[in-house]
C-alpha atoms as a PDB file:
ATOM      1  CA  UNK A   1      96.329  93.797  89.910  1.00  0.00           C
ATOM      2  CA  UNK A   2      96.975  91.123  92.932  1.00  0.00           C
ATOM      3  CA  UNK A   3      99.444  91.606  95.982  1.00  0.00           C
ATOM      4  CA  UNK A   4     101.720  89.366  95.514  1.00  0.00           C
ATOM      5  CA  UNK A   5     102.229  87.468  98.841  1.00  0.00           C
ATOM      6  CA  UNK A   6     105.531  84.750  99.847  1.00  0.00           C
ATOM      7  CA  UNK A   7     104.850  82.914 103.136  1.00  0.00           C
ATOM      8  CA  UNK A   8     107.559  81.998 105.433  1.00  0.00           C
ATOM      9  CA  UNK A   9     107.098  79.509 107.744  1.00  0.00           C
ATOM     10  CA  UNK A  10     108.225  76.632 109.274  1.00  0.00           C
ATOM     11  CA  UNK A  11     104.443  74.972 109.822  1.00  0.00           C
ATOM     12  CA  UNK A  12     102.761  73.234 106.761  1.00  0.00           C
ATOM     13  CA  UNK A  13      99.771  73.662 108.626  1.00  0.00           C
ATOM     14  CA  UNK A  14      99.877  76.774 109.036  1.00  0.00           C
ATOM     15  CA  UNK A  15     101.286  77.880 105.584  1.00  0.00           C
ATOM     16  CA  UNK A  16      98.419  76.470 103.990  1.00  0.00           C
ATOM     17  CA  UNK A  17      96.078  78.313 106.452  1.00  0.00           C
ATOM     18  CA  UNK A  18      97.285  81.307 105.180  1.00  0.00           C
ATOM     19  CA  UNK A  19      97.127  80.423 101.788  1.00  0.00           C
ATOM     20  CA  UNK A  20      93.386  79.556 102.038  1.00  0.00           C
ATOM     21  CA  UNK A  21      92.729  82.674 103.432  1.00  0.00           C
ATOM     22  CA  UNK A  22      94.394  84.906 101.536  1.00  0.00           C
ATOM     23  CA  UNK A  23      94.161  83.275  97.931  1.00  0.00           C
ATOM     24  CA  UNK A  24      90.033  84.191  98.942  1.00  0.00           C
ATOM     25  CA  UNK A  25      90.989  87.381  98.891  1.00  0.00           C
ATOM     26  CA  UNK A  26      89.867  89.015  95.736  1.00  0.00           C
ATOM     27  CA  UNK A  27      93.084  91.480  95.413  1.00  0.00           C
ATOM     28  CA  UNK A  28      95.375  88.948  97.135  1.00  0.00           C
ATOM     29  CA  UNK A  29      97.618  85.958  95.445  1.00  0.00           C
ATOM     30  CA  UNK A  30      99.951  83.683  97.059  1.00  0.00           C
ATOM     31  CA  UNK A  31     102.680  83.151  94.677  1.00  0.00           C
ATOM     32  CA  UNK A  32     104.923  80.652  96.141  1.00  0.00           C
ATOM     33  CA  UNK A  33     105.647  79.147  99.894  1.00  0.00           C
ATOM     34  CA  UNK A  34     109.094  78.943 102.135  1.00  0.00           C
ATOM     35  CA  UNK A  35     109.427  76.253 105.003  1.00  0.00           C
ATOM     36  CA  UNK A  36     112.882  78.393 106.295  1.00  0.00           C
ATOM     37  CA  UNK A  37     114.212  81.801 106.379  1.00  0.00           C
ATOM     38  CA  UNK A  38     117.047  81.037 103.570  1.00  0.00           C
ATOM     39  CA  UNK A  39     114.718  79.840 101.077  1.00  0.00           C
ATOM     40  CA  UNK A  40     112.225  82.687 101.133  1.00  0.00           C
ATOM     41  CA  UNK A  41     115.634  84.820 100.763  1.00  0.00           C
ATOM     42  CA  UNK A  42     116.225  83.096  97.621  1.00  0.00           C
ATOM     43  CA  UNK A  43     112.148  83.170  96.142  1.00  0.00           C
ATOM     44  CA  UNK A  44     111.786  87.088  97.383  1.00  0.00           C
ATOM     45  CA  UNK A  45     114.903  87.627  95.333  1.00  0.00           C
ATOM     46  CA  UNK A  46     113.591  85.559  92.326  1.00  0.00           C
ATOM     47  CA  UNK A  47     109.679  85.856  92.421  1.00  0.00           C
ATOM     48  CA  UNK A  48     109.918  89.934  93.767  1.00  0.00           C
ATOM     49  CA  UNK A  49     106.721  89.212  96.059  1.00  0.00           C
ATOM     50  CA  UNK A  50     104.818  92.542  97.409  1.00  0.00           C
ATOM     51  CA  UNK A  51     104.832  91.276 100.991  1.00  0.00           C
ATOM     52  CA  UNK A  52     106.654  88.313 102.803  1.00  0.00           C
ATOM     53  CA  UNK A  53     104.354  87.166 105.563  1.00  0.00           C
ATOM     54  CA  UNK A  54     107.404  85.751 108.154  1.00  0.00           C
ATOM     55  CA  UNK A  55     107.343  83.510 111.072  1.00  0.00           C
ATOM     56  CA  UNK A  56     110.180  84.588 114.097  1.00  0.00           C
ATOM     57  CA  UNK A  57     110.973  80.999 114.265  1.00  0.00           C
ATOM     58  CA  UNK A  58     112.097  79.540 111.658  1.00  0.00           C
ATOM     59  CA  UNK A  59     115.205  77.000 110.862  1.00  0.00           C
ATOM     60  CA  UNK A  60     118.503  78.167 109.328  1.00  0.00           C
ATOM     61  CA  UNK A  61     117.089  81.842 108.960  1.00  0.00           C
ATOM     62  CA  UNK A  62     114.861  83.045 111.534  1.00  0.00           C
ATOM     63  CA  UNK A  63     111.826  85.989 110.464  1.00  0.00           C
ATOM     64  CA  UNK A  64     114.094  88.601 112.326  1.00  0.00           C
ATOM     65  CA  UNK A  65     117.102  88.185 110.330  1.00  0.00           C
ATOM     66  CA  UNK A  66     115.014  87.717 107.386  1.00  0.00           C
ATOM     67  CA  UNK A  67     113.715  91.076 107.851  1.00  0.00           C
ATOM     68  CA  UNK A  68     116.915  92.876 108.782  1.00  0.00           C
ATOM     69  CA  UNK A  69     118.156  91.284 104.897  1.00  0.00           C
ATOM     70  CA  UNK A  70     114.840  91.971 103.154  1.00  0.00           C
ATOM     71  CA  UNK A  71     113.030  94.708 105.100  1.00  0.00           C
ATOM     72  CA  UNK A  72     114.723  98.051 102.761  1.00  0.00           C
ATOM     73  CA  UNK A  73     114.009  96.304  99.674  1.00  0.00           C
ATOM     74  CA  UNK A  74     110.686  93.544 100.570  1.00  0.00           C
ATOM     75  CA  UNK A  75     107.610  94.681 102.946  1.00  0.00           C
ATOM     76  CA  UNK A  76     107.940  91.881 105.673  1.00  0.00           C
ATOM     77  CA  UNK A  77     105.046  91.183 107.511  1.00  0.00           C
ATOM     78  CA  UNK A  78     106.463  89.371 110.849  1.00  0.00           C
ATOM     79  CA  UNK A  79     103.800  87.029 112.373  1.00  0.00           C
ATOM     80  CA  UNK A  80     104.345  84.589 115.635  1.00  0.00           C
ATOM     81  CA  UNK A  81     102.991  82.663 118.406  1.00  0.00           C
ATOM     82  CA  UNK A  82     105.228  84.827 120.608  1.00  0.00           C
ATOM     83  CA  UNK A  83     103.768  88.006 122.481  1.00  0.00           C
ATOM     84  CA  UNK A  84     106.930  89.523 123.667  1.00  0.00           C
ATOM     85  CA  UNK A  85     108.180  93.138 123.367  1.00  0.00           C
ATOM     86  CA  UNK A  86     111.692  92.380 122.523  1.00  0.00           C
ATOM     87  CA  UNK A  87     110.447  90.622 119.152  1.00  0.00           C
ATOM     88  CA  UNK A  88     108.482  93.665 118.495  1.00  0.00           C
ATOM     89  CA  UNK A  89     110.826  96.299 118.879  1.00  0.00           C
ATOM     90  CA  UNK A  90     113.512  93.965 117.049  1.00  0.00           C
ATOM     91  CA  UNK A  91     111.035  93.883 113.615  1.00  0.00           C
ATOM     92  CA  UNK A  92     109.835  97.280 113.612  1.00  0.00           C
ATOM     93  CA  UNK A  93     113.825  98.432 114.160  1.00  0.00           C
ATOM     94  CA  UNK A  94     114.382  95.569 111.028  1.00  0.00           C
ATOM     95  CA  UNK A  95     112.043  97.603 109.003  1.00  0.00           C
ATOM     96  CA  UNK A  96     109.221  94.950 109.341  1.00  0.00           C
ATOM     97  CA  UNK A  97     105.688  96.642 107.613  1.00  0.00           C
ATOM     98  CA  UNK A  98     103.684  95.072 110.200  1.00  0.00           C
ATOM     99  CA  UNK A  99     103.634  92.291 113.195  1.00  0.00           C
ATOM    100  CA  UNK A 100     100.840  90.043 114.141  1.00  0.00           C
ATOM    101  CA  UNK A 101     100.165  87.625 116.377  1.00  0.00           C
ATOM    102  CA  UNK A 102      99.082  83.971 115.264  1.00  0.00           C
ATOM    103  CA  UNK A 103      95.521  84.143 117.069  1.00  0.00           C
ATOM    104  CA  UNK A 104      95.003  87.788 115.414  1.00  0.00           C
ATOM    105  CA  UNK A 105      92.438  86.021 112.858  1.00  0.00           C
ATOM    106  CA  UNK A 106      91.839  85.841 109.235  1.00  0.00           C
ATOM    107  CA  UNK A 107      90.269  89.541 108.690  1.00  0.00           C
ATOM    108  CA  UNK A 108      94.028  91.029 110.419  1.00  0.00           C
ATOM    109  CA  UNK A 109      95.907  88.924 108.211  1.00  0.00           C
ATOM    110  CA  UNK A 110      94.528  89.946 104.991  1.00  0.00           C
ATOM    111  CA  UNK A 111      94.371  93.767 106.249  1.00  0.00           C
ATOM    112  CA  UNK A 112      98.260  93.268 107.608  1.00  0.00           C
ATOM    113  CA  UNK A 113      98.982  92.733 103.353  1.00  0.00           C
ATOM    114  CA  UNK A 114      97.135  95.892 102.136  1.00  0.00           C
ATOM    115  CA  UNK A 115      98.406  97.804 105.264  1.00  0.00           C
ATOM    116  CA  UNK A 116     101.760  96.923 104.082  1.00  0.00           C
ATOM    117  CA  UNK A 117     101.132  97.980 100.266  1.00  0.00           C
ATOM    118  CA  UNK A 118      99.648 100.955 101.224  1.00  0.00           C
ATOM    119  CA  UNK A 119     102.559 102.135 103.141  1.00  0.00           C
ATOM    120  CA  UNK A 120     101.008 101.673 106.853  1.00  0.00           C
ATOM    121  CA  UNK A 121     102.877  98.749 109.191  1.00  0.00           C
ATOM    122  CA  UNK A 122      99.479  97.441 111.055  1.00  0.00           C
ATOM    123  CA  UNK A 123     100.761  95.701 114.575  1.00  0.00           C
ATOM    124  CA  UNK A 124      98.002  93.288 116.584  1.00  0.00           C
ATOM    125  CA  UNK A 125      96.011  95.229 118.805  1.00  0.00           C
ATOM    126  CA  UNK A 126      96.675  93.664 121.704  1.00  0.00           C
ATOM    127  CA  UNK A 127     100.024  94.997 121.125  1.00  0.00           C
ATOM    128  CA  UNK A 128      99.104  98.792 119.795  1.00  0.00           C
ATOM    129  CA  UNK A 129      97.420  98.834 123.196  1.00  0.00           C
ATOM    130  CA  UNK A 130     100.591  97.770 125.510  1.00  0.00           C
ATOM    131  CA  UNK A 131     102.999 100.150 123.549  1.00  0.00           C
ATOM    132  CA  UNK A 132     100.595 103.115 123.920  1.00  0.00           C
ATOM    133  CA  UNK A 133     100.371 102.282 127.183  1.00  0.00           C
ATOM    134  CA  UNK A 134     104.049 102.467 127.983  1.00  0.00           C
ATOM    135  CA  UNK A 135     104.386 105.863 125.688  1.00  0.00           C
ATOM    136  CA  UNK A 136     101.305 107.425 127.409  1.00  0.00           C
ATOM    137  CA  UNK A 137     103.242 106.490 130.827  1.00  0.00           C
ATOM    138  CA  UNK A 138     106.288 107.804 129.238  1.00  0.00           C
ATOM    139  CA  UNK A 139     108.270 105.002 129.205  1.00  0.00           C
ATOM    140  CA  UNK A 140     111.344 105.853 127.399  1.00  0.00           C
ATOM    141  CA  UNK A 141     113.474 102.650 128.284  1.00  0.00           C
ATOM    142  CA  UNK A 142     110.616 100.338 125.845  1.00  0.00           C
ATOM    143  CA  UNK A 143     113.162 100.686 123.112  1.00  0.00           C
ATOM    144  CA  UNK A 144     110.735 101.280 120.451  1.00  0.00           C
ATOM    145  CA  UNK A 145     112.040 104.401 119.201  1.00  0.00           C
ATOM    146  CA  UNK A 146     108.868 106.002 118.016  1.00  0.00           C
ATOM    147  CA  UNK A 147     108.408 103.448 115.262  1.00  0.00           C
ATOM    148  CA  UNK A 148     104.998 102.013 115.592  1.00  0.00           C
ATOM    149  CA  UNK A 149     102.413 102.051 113.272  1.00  0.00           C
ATOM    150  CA  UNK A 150      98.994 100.266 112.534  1.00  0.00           C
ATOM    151  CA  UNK A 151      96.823 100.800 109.282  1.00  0.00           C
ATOM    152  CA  UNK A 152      93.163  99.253 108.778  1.00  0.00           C
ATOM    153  CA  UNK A 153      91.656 101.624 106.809  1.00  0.00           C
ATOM    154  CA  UNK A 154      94.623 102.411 104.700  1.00  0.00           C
ATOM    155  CA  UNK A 155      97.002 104.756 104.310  1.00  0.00           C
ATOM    156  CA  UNK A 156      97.838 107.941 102.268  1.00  0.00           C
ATOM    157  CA  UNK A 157     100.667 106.211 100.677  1.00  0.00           C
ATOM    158  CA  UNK A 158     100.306 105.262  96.589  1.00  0.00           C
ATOM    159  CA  UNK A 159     101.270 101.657  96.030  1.00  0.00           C
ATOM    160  CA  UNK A 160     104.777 101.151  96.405  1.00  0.00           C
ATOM    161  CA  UNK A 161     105.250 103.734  98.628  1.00  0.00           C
ATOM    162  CA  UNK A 162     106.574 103.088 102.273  1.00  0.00           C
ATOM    163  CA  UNK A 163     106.366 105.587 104.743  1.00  0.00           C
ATOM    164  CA  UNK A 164     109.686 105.353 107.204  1.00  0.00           C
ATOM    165  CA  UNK A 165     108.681 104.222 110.531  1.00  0.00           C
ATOM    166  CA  UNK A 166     111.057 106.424 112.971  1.00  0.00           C
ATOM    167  CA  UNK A 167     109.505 108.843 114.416  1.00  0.00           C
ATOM    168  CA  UNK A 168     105.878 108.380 113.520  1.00  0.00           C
ATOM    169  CA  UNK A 169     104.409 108.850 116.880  1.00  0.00           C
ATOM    170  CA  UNK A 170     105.978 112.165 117.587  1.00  0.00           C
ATOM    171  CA  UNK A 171     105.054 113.226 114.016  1.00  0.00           C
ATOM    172  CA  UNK A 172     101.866 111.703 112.991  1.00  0.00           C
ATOM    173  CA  UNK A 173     100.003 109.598 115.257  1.00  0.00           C
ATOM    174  CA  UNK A 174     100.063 112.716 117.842  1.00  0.00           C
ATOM    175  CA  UNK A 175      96.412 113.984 116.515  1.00  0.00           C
ATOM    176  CA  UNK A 176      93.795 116.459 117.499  1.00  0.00           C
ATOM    177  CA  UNK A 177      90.422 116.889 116.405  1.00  0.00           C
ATOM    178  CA  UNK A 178      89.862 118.790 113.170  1.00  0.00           C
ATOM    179  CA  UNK A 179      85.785 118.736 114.076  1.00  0.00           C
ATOM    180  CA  UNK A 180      84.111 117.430 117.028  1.00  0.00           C
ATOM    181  CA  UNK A 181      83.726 113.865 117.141  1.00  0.00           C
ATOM    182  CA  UNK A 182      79.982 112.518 118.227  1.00  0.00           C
ATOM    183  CA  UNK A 183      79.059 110.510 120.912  1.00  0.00           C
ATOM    184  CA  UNK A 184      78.829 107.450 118.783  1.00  0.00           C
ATOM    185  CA  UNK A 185      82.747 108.007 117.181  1.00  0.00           C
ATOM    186  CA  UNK A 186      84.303 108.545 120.253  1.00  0.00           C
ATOM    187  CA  UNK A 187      83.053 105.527 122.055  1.00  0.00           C
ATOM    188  CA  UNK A 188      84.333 103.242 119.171  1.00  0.00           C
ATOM    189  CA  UNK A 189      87.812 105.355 119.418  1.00  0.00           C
ATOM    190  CA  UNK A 190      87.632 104.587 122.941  1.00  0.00           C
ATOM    191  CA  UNK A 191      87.300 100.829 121.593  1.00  0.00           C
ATOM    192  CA  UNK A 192      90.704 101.285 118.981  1.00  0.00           C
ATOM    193  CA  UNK A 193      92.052 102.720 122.349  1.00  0.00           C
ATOM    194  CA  UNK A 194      91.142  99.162 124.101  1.00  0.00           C
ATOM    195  CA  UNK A 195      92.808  97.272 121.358  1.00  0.00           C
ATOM    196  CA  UNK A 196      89.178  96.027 119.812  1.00  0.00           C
ATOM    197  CA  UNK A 197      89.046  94.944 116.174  1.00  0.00           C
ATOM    198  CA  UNK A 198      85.828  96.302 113.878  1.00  0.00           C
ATOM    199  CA  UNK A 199      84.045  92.921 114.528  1.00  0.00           C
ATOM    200  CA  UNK A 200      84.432  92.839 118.363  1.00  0.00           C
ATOM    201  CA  UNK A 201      83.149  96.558 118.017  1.00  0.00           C
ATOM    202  CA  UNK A 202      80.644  95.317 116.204  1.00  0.00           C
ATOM    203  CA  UNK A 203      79.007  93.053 118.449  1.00  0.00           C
ATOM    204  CA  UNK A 204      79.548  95.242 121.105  1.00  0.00           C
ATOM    205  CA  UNK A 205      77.831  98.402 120.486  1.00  0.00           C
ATOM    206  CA  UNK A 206      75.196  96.138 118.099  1.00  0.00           C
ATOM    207  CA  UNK A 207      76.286  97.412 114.785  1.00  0.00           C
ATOM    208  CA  UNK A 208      77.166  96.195 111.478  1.00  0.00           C
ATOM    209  CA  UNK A 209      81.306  95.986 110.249  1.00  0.00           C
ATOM    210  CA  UNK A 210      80.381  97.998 107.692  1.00  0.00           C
ATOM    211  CA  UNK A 211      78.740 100.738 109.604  1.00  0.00           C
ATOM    212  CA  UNK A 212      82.228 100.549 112.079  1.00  0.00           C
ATOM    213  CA  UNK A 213      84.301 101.128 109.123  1.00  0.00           C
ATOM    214  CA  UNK A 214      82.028 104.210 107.731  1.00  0.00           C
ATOM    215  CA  UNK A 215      82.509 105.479 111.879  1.00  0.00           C
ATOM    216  CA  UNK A 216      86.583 104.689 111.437  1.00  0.00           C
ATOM    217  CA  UNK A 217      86.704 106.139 108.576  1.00  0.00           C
ATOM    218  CA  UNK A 218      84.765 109.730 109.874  1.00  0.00           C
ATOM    219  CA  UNK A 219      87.349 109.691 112.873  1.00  0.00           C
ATOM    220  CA  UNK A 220      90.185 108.977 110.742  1.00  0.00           C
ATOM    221  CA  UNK A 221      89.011 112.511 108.748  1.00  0.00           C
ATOM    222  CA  UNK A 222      87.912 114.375 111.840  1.00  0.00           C
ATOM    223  CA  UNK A 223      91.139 113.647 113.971  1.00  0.00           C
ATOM    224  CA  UNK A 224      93.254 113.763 110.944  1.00  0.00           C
ATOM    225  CA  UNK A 225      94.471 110.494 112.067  1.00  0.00           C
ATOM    226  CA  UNK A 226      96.221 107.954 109.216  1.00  0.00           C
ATOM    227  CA  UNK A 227      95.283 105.257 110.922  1.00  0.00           C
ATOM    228  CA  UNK A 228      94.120 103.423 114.290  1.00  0.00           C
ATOM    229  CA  UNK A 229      97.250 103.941 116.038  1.00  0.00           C
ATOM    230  CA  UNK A 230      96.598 107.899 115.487  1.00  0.00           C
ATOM    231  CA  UNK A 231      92.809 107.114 116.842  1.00  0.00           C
ATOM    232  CA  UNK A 232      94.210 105.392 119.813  1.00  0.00           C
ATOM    233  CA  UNK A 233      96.716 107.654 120.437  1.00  0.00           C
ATOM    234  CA  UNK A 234      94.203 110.817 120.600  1.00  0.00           C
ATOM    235  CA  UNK A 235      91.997 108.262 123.126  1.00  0.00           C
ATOM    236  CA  UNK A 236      95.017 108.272 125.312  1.00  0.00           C
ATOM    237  CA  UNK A 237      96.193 111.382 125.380  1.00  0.00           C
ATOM    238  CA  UNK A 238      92.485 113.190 125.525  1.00  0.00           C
ATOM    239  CA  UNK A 239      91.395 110.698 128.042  1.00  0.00           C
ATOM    240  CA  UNK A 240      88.192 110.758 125.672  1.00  0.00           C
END
């Protein structure tokens, strides 16, 4: 069965960007398209997509408003040109299930959807990396409130399911290793920790995607890590 996907955004360009990439998805269907926050109100509540892909800036209803209506009942996915913290911490405290940036590529996009199905909120990396940087400096005036999250291998939640996202660093993404991690896994957590994606790990340590993934997916079960926030976390705090 497809995820059901509703794009919100003000861009024609860019709507149909998405749709090309994501109706190429195998498990992924665009069902219908918003050009402002009030309509995609009105087709969530009528088509009952899976996830709402949303744009911060949009006419008459922005993405941020649109998530604080839809984000208890819809998984909103907030993506934007704008890399500022105060967006951020405004979606995950919304309830958004994920926020990317506009340059995060085709391969984030279609992961941010099953990340959101799955129960995990995946954020950008270039973003994972600042937060973890201000919580590993123990910054407690980022007003994040321990909701971050970032699945791209998937999550243990059934489809459906949404995990809450208060509190996840304390309680989940604070790891240790289960069983020793080789050389080869911790250099690519290292790489999570740098806020690299599987293909720019890829062509860095000469390897295929696949072969990253099958490494992700060992440190993942090692670490006992849900996702690649958990991975990144441990790289902080073990100064691996």
């Amino acid at each position: 069965m497809s995820i059901r996907v509703l794009l919100a955004d003000d861009d024609e360009a860019i709507r149909s960007a998405y749709r090309i990439i994501l109706d190429a998805q195998p498990d992924i269907e665009v069902v219908d398209e918003a050009a402002d926050g009030e309509v995609a109100v009105a087709l969530a509540e009528r088509l009952r997509p899976d996830v709402i892909l949303a744009d911060i800036r949009m006419p008459r209803l922005d993405g941020l408003e649109l998530t604080r209506r839809l984000g208890g009942e819809f998984r909103v996915v907030v993506v934007t040109t704008f890399d500022l913290d105060e967006y951020v911490h405004e979606a995950l405290r919304a309830g958004a299930a994920g926020f990317l940036l506009k340059r995060s590529g085709p391969a984030l996009l279609a992961e941010a959807v099953r990340s959101a199905v799955a129960g995990d909120a995946l954020i950008s990396p270039q973003i994972t990396v600042r937060l973890l940087r201000q919580l590993s400096g123990g910054s407690s005036g980022s007003g994040i409130g321990g909701g971050i999250g970032s699945g791209s291998t998937g999550g243990a939640a059934g489809h459906g399911e949404r995990r809450p996202l208060g509190g996840r660093i304390a309680e989940s993404e604070r790891v240790g290793p289960v069983e020793e991690l080789t050389a080869r896994e911790k250099e690519i957590a290292r790489l999570v920790a740098d806020g690299a994606t599987n293909g720019e790990i890829a062509e860095q340590l000469f390897i295929s995607a696949g072969t990253v993934k099958n490494h992700l997916a060992s440190v993942q079960r090692k670490l006992g890590a849900r996702n690649r926030v958990g991975i990144a976390a441990w790289a902080w705090e073990s100064g691996a």
